[in-house]
PDB file of N, CA and C in Angstrom:
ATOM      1  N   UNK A   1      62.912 -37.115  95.390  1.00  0.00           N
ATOM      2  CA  UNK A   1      61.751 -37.047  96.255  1.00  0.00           C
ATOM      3  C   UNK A   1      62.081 -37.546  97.653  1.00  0.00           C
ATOM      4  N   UNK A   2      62.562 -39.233  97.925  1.00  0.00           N
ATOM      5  CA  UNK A   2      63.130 -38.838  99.241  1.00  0.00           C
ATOM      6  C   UNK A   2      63.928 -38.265  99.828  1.00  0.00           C
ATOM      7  N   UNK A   3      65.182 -37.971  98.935  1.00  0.00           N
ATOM      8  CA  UNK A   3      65.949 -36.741  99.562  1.00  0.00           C
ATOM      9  C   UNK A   3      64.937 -35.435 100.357  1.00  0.00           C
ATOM     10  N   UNK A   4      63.845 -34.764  99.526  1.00  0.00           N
ATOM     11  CA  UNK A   4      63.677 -33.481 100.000  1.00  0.00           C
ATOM     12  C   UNK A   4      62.636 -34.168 100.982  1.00  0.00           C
ATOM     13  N   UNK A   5      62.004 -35.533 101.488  1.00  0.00           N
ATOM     14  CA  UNK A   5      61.401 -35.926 102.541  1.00  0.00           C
ATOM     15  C   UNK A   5      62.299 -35.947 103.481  1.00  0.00           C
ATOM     16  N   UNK A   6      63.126 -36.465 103.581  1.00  0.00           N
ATOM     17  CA  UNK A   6      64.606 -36.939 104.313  1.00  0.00           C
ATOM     18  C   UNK A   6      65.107 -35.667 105.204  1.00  0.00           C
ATOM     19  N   UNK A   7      64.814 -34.289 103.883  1.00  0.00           N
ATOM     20  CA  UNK A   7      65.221 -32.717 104.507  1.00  0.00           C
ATOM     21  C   UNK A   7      64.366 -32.428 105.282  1.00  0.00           C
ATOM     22  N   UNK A   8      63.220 -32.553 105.105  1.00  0.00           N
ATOM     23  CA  UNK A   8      62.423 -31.441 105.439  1.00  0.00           C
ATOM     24  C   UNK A   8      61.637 -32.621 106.735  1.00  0.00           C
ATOM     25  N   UNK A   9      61.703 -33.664 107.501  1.00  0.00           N
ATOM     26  CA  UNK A   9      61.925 -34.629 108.493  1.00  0.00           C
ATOM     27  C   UNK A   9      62.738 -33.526 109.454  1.00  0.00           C
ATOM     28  N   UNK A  10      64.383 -33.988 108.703  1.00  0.00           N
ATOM     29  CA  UNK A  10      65.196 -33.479 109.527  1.00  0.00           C
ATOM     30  C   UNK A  10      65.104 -31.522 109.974  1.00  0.00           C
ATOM     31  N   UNK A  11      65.145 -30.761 109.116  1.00  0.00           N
ATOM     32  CA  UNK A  11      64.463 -29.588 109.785  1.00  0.00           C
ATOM     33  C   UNK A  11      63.494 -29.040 110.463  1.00  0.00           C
ATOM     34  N   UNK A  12      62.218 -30.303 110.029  1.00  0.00           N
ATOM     35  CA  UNK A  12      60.922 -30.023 111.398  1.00  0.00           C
ATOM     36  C   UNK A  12      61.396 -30.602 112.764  1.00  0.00           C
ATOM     37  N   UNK A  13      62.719 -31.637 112.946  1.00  0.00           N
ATOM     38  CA  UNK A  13      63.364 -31.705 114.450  1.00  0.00           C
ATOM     39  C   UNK A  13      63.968 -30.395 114.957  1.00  0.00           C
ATOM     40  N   UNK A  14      64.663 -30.160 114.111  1.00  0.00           N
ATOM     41  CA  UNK A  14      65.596 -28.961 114.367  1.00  0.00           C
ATOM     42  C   UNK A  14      64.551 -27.298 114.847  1.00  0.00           C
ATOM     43  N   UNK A  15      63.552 -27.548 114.715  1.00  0.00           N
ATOM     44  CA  UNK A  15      62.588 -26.336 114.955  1.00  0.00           C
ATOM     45  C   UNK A  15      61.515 -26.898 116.367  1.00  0.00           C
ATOM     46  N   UNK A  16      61.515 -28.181 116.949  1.00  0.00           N
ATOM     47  CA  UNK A  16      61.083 -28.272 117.988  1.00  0.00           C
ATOM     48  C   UNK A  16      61.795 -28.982 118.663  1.00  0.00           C
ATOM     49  N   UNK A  17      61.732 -28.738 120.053  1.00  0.00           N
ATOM     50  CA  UNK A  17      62.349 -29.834 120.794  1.00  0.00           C
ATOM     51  C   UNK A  17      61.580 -29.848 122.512  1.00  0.00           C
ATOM     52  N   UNK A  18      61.999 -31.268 122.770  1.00  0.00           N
ATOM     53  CA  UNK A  18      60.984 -31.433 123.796  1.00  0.00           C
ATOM     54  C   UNK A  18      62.133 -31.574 125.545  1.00  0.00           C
ATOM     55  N   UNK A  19      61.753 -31.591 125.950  1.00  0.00           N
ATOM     56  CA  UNK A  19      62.997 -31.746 127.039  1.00  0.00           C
ATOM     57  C   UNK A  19      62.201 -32.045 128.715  1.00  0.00           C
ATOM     58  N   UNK A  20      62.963 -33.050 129.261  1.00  0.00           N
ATOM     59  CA  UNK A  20      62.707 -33.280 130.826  1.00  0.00           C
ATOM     60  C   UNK A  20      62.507 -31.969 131.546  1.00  0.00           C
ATOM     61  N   UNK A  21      61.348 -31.823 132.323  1.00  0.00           N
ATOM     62  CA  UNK A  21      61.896 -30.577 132.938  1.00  0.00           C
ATOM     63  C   UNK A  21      61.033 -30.801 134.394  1.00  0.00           C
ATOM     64  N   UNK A  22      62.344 -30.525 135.303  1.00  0.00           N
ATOM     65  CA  UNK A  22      62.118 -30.610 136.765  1.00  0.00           C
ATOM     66  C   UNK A  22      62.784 -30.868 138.170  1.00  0.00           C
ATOM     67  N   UNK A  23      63.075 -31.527 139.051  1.00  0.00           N
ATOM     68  CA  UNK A  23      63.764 -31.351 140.015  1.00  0.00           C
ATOM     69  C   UNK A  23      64.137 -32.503 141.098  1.00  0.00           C
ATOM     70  N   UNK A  24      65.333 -32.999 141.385  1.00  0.00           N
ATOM     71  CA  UNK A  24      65.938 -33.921 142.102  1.00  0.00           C
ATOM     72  C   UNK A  24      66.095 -33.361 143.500  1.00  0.00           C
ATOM     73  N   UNK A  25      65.895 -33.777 144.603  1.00  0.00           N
ATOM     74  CA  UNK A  25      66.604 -33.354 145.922  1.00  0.00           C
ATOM     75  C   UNK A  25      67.012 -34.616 146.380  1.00  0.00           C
ATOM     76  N   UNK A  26      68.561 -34.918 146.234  1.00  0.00           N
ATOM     77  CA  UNK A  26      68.722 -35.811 146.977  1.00  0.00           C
ATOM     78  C   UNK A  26      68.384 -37.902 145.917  1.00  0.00           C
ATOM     79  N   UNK A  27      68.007 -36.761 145.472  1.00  0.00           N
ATOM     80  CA  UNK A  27      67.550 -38.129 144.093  1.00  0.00           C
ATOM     81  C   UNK A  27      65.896 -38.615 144.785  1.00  0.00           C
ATOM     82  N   UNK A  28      65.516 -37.725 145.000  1.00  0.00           N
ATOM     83  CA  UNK A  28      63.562 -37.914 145.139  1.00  0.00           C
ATOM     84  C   UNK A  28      63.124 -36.354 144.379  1.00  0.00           C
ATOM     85  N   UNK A  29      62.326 -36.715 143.442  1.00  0.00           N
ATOM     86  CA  UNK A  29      61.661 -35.602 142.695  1.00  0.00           C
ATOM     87  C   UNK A  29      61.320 -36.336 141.362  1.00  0.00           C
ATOM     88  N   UNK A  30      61.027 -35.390 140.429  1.00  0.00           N
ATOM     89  CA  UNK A  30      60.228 -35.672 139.461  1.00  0.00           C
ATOM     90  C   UNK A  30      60.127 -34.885 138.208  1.00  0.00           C
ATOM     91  N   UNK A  31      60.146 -35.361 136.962  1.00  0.00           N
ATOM     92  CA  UNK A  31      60.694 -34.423 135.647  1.00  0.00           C
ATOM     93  C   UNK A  31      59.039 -34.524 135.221  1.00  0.00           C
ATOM     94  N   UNK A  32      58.643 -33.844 133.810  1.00  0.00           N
ATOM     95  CA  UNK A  32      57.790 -34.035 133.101  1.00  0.00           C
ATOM     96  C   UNK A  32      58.363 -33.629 131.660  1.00  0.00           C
ATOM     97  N   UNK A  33      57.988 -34.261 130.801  1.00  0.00           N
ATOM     98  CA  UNK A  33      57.807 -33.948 129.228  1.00  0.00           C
ATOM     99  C   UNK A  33      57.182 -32.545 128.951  1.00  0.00           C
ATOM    100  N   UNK A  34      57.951 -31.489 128.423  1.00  0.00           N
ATOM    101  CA  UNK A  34      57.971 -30.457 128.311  1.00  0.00           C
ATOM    102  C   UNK A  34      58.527 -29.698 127.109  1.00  0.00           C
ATOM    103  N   UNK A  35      56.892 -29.405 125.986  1.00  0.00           N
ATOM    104  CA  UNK A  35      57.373 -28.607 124.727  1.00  0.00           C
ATOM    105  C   UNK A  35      58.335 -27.596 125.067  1.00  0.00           C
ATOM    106  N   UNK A  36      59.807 -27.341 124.762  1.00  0.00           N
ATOM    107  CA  UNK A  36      59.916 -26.085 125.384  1.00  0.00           C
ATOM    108  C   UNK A  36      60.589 -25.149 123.720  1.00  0.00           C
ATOM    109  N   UNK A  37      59.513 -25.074 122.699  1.00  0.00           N
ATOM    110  CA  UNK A  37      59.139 -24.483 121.196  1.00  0.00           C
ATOM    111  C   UNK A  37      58.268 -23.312 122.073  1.00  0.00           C
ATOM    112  N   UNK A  38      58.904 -22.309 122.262  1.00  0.00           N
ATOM    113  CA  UNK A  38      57.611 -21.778 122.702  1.00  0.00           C
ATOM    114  C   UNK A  38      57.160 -20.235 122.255  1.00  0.00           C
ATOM    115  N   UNK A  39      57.470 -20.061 120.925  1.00  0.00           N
ATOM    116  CA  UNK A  39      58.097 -19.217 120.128  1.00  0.00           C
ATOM    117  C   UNK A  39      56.693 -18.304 119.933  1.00  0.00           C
ATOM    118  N   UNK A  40      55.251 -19.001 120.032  1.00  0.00           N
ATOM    119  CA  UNK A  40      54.190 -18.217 119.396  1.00  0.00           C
ATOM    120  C   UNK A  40      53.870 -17.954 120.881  1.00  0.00           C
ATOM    121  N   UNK A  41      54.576 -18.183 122.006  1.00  0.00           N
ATOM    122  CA  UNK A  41      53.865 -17.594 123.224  1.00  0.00           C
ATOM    123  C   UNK A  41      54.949 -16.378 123.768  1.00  0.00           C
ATOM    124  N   UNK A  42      55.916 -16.699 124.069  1.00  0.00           N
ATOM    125  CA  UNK A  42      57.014 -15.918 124.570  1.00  0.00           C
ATOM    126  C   UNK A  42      57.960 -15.250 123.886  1.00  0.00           C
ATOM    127  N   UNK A  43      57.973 -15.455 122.680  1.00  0.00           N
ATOM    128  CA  UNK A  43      59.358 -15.223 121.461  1.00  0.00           C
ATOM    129  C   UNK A  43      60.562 -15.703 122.010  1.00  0.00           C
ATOM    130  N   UNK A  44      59.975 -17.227 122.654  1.00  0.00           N
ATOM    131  CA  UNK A  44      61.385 -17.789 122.308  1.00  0.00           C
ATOM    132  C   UNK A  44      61.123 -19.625 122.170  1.00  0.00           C
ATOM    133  N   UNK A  45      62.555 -19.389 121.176  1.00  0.00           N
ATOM    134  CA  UNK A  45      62.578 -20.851 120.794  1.00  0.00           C
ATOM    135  C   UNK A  45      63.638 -21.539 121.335  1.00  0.00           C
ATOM    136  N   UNK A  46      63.582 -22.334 122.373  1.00  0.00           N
ATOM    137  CA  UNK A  46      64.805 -23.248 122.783  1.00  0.00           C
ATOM    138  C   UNK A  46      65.410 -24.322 122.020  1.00  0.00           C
ATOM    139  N   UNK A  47      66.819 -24.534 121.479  1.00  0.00           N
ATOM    140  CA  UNK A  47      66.871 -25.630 120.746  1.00  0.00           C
ATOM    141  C   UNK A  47      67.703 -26.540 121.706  1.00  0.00           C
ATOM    142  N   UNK A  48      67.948 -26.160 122.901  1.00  0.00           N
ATOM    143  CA  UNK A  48      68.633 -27.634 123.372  1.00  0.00           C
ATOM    144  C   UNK A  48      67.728 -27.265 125.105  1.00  0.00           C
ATOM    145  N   UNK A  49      68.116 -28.944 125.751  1.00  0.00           N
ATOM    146  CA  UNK A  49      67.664 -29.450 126.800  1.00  0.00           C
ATOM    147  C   UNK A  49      68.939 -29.312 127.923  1.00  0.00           C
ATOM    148  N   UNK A  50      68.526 -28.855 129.069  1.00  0.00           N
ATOM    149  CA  UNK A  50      70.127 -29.145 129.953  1.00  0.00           C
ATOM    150  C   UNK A  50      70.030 -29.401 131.429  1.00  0.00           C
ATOM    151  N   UNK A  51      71.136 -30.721 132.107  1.00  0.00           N
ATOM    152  CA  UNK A  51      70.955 -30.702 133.070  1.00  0.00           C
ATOM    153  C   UNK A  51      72.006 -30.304 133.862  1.00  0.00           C
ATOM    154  N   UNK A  52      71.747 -29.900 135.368  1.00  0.00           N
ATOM    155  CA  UNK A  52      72.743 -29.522 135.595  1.00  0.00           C
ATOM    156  C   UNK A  52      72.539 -29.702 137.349  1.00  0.00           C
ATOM    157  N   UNK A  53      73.222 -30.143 138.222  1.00  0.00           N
ATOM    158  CA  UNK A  53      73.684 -30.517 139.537  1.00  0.00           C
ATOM    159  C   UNK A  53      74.516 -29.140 140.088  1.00  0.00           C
ATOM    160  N   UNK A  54      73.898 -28.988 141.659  1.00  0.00           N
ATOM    161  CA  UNK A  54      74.601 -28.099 142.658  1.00  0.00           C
ATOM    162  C   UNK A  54      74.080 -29.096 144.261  1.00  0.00           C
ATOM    163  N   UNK A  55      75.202 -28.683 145.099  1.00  0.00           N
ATOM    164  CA  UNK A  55      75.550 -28.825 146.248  1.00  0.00           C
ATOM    165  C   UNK A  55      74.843 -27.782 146.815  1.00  0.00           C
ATOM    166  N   UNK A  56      73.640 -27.552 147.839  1.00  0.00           N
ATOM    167  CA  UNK A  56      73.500 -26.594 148.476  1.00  0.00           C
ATOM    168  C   UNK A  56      73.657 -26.978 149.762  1.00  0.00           C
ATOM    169  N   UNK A  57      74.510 -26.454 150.834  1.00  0.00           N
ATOM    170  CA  UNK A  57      74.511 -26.511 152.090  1.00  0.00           C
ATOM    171  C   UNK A  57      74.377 -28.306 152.377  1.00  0.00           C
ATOM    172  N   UNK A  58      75.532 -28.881 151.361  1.00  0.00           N
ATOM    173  CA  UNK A  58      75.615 -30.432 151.827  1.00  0.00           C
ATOM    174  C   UNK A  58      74.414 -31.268 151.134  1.00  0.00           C
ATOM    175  N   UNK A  59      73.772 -30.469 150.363  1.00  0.00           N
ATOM    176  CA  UNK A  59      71.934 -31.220 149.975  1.00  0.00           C
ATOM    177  C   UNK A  59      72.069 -31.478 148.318  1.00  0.00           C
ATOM    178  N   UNK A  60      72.245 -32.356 147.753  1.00  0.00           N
ATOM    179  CA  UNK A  60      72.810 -32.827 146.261  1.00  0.00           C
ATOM    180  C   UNK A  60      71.480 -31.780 145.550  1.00  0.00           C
ATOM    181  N   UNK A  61      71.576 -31.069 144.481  1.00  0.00           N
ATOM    182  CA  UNK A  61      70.252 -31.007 143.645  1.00  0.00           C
ATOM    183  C   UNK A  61      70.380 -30.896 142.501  1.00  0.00           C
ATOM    184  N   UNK A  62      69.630 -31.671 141.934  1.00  0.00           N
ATOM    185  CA  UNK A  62      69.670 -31.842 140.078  1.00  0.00           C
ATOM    186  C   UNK A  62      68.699 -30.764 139.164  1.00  0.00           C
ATOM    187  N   UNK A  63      68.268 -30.727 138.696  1.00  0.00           N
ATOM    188  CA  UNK A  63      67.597 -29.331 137.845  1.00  0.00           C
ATOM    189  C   UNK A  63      67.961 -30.055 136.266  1.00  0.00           C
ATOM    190  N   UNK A  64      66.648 -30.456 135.698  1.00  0.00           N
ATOM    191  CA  UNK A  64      66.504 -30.500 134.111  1.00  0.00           C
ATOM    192  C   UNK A  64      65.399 -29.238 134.010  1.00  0.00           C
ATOM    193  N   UNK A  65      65.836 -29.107 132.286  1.00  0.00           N
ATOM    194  CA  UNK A  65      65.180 -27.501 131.920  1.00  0.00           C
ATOM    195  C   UNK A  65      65.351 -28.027 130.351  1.00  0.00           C
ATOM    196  N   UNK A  66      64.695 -26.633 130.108  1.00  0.00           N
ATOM    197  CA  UNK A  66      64.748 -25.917 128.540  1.00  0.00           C
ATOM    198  C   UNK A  66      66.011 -24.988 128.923  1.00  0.00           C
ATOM    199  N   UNK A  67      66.923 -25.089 127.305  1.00  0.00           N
ATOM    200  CA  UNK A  67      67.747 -23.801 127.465  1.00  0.00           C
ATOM    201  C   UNK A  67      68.832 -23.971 126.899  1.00  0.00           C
ATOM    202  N   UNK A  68      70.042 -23.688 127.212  1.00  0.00           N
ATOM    203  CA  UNK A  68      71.434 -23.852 127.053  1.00  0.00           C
ATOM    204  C   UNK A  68      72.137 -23.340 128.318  1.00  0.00           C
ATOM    205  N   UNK A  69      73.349 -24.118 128.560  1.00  0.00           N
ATOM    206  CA  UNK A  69      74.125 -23.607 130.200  1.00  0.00           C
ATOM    207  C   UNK A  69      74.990 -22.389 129.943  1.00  0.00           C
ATOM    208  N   UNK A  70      74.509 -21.739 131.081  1.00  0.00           N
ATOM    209  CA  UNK A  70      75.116 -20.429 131.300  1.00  0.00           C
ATOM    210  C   UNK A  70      76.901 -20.890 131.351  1.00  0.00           C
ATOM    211  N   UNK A  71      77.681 -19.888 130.845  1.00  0.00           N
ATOM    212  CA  UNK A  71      79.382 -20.783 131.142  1.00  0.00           C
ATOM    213  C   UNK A  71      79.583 -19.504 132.467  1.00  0.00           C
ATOM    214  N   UNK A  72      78.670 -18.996 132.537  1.00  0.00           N
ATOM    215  CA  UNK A  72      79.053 -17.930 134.118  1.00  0.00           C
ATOM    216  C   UNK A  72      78.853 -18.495 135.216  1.00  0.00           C
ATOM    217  N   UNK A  73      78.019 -19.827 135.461  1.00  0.00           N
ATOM    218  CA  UNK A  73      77.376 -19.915 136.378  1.00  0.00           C
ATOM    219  C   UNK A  73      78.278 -21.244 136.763  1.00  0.00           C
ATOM    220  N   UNK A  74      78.458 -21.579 138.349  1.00  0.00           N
ATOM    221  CA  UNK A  74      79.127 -22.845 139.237  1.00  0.00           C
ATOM    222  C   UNK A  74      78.796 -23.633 139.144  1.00  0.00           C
ATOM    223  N   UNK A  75      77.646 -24.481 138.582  1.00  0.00           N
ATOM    224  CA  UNK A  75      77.508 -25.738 138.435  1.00  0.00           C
ATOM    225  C   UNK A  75      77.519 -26.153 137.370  1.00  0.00           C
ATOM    226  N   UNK A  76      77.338 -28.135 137.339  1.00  0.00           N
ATOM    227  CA  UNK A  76      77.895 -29.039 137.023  1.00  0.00           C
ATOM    228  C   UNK A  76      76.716 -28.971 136.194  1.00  0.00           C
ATOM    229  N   UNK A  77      76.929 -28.607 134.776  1.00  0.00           N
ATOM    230  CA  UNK A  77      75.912 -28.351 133.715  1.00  0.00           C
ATOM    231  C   UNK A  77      76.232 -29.282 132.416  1.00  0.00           C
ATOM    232  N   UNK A  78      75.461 -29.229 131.966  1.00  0.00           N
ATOM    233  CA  UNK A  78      75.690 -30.088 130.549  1.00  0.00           C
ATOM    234  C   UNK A  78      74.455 -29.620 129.534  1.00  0.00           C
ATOM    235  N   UNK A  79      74.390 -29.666 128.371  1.00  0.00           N
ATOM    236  CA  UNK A  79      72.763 -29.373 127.241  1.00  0.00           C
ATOM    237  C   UNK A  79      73.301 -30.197 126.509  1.00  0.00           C
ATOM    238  N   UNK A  80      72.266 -30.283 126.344  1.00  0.00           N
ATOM    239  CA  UNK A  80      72.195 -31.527 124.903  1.00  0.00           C
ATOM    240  C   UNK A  80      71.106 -30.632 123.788  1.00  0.00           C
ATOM    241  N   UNK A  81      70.822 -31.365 122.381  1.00  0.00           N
ATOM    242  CA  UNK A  81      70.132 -31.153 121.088  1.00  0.00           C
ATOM    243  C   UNK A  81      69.096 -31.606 121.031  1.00  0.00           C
ATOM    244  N   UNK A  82      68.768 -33.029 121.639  1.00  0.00           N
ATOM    245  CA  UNK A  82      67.903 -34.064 121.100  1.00  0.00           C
ATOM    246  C   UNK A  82      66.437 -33.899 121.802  1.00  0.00           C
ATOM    247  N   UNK A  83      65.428 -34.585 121.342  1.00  0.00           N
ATOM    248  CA  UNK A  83      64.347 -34.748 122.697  1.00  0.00           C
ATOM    249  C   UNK A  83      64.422 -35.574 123.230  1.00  0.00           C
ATOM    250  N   UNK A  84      64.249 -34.898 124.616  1.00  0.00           N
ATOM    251  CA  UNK A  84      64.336 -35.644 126.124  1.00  0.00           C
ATOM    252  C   UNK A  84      65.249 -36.253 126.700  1.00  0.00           C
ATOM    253  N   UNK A  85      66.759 -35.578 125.966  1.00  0.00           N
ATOM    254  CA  UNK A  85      68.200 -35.933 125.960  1.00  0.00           C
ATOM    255  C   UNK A  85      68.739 -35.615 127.175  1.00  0.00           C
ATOM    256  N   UNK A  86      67.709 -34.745 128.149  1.00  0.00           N
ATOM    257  CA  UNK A  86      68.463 -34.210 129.840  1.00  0.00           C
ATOM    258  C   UNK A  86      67.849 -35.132 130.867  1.00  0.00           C
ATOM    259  N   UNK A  87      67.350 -36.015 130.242  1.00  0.00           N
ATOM    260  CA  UNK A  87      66.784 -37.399 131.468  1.00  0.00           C
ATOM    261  C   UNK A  87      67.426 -38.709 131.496  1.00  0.00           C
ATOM    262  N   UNK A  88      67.635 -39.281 132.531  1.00  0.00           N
ATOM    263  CA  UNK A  88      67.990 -40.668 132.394  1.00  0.00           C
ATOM    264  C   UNK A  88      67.608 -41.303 131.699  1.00  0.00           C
ATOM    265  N   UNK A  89      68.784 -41.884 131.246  1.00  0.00           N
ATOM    266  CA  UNK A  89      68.524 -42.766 130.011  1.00  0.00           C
ATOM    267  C   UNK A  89      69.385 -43.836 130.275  1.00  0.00           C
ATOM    268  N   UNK A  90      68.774 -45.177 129.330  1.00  0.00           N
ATOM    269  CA  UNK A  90      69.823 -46.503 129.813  1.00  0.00           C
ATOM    270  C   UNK A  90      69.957 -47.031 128.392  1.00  0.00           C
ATOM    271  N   UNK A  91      70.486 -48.096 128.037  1.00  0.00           N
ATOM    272  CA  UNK A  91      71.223 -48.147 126.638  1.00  0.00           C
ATOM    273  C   UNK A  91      69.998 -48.525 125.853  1.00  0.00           C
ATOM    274  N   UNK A  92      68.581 -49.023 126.233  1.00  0.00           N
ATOM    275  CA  UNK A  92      67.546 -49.600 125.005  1.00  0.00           C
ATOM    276  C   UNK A  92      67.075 -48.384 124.725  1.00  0.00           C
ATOM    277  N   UNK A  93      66.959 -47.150 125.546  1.00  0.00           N
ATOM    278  CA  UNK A  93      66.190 -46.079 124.875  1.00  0.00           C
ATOM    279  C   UNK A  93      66.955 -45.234 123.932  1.00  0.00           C
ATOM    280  N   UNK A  94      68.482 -45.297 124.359  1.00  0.00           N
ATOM    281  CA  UNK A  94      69.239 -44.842 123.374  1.00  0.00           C
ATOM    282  C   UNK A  94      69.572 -45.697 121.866  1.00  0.00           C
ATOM    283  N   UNK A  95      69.312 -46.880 122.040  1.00  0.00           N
ATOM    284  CA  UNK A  95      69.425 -47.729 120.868  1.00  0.00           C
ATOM    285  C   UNK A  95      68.180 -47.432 119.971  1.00  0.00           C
ATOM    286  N   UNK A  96      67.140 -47.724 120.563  1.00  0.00           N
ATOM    287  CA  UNK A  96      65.848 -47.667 119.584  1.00  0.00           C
ATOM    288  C   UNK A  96      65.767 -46.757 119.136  1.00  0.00           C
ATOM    289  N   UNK A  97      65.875 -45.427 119.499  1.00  0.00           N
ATOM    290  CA  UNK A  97      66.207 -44.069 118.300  1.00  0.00           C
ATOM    291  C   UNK A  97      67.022 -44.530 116.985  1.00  0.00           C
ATOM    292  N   UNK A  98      68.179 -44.709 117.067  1.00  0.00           N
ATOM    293  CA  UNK A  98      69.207 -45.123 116.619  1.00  0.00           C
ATOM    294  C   UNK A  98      68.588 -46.227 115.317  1.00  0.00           C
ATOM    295  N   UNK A  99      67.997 -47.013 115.775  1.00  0.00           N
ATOM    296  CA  UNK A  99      67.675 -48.583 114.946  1.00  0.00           C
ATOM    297  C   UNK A  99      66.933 -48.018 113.925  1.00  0.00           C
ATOM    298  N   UNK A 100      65.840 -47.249 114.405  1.00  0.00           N
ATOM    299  CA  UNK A 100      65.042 -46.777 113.721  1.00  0.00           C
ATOM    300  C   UNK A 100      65.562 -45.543 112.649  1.00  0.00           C
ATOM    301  N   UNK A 101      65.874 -44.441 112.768  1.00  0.00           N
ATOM    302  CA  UNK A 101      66.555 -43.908 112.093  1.00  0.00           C
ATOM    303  C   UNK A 101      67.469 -44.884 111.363  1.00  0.00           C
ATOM    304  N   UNK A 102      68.108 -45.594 111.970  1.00  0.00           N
ATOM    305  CA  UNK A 102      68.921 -46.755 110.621  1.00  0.00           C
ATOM    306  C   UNK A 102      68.268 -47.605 109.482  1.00  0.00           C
ATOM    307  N   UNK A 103      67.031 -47.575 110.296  1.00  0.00           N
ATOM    308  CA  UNK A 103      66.240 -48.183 109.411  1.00  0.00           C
ATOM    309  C   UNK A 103      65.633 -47.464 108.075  1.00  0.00           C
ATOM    310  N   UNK A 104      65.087 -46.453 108.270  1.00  0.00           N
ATOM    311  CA  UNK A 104      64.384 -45.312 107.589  1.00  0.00           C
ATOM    312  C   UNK A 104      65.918 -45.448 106.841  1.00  0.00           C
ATOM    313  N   UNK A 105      66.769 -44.816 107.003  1.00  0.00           N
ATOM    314  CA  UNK A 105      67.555 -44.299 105.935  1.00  0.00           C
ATOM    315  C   UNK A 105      67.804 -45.474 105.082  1.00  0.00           C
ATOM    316  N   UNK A 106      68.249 -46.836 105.592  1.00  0.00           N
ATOM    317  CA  UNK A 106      68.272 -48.061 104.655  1.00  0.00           C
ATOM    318  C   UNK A 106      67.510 -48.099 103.771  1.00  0.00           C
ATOM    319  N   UNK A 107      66.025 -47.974 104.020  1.00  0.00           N
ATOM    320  CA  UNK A 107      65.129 -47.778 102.818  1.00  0.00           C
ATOM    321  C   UNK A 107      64.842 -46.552 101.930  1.00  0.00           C
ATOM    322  N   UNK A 108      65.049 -45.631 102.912  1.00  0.00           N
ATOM    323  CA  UNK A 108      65.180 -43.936 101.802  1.00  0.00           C
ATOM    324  C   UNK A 108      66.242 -44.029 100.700  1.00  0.00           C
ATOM    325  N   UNK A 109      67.390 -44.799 101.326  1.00  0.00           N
ATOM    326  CA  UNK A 109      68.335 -45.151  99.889  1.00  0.00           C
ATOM    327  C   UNK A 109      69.240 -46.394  99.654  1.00  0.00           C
TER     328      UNK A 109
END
């Protein structure tokens, strides 16, 4: 029984994901929390988050999204899996995921 709780947890992540989405100039701008599951509106389902940096005409610009990185395209791209994995992050927000999931599984078995 917790095994197939344990599964079926982990596959309702794997079918949504949430992701930063928005825009740096220069490092002034602003992201928002963004379902980007958007499968019953558009027929499509994004499973990863990505950020990615360009130089325009000397002017730094950052860009978080829904999606996966194009490997055609010149900039400095990266995607990630997780939610809200294309925003700054500092080591307590990455830990407390972590603790917690450690925790849950300690007691699932």
């Amino acid at each position: 029984m917790r095994s197939t709780l344990f599964l079926l947890l982990a596959v309702g992540v794997a079918f949504a994901i949430k992701c930063k989405v928005g825009t740096y100039i220069e490092g002034v701008g602003t992201t928002v929390d963004t379902d980007c599951s958007l499968g019953e509106y558009v027929s499509l389902n994004y499973t990863k988050c990505k950020w990615f940096s360009k130089d325009i005409a000397g002017v730094n610009n950052t860009y978080h999204g829904c999606g996966s990185c194009d490997p055609d395209d010149d900039d400095d791209c990266w995607d990630c899996s997780t939610d809200l994995c294309n925003g700054a992050s500092t080591l307590s927000a990455t830990f407390l995921p972590f603790a917690v999931f450690t925790a849950i599984f300690y007691y699932v078995y």
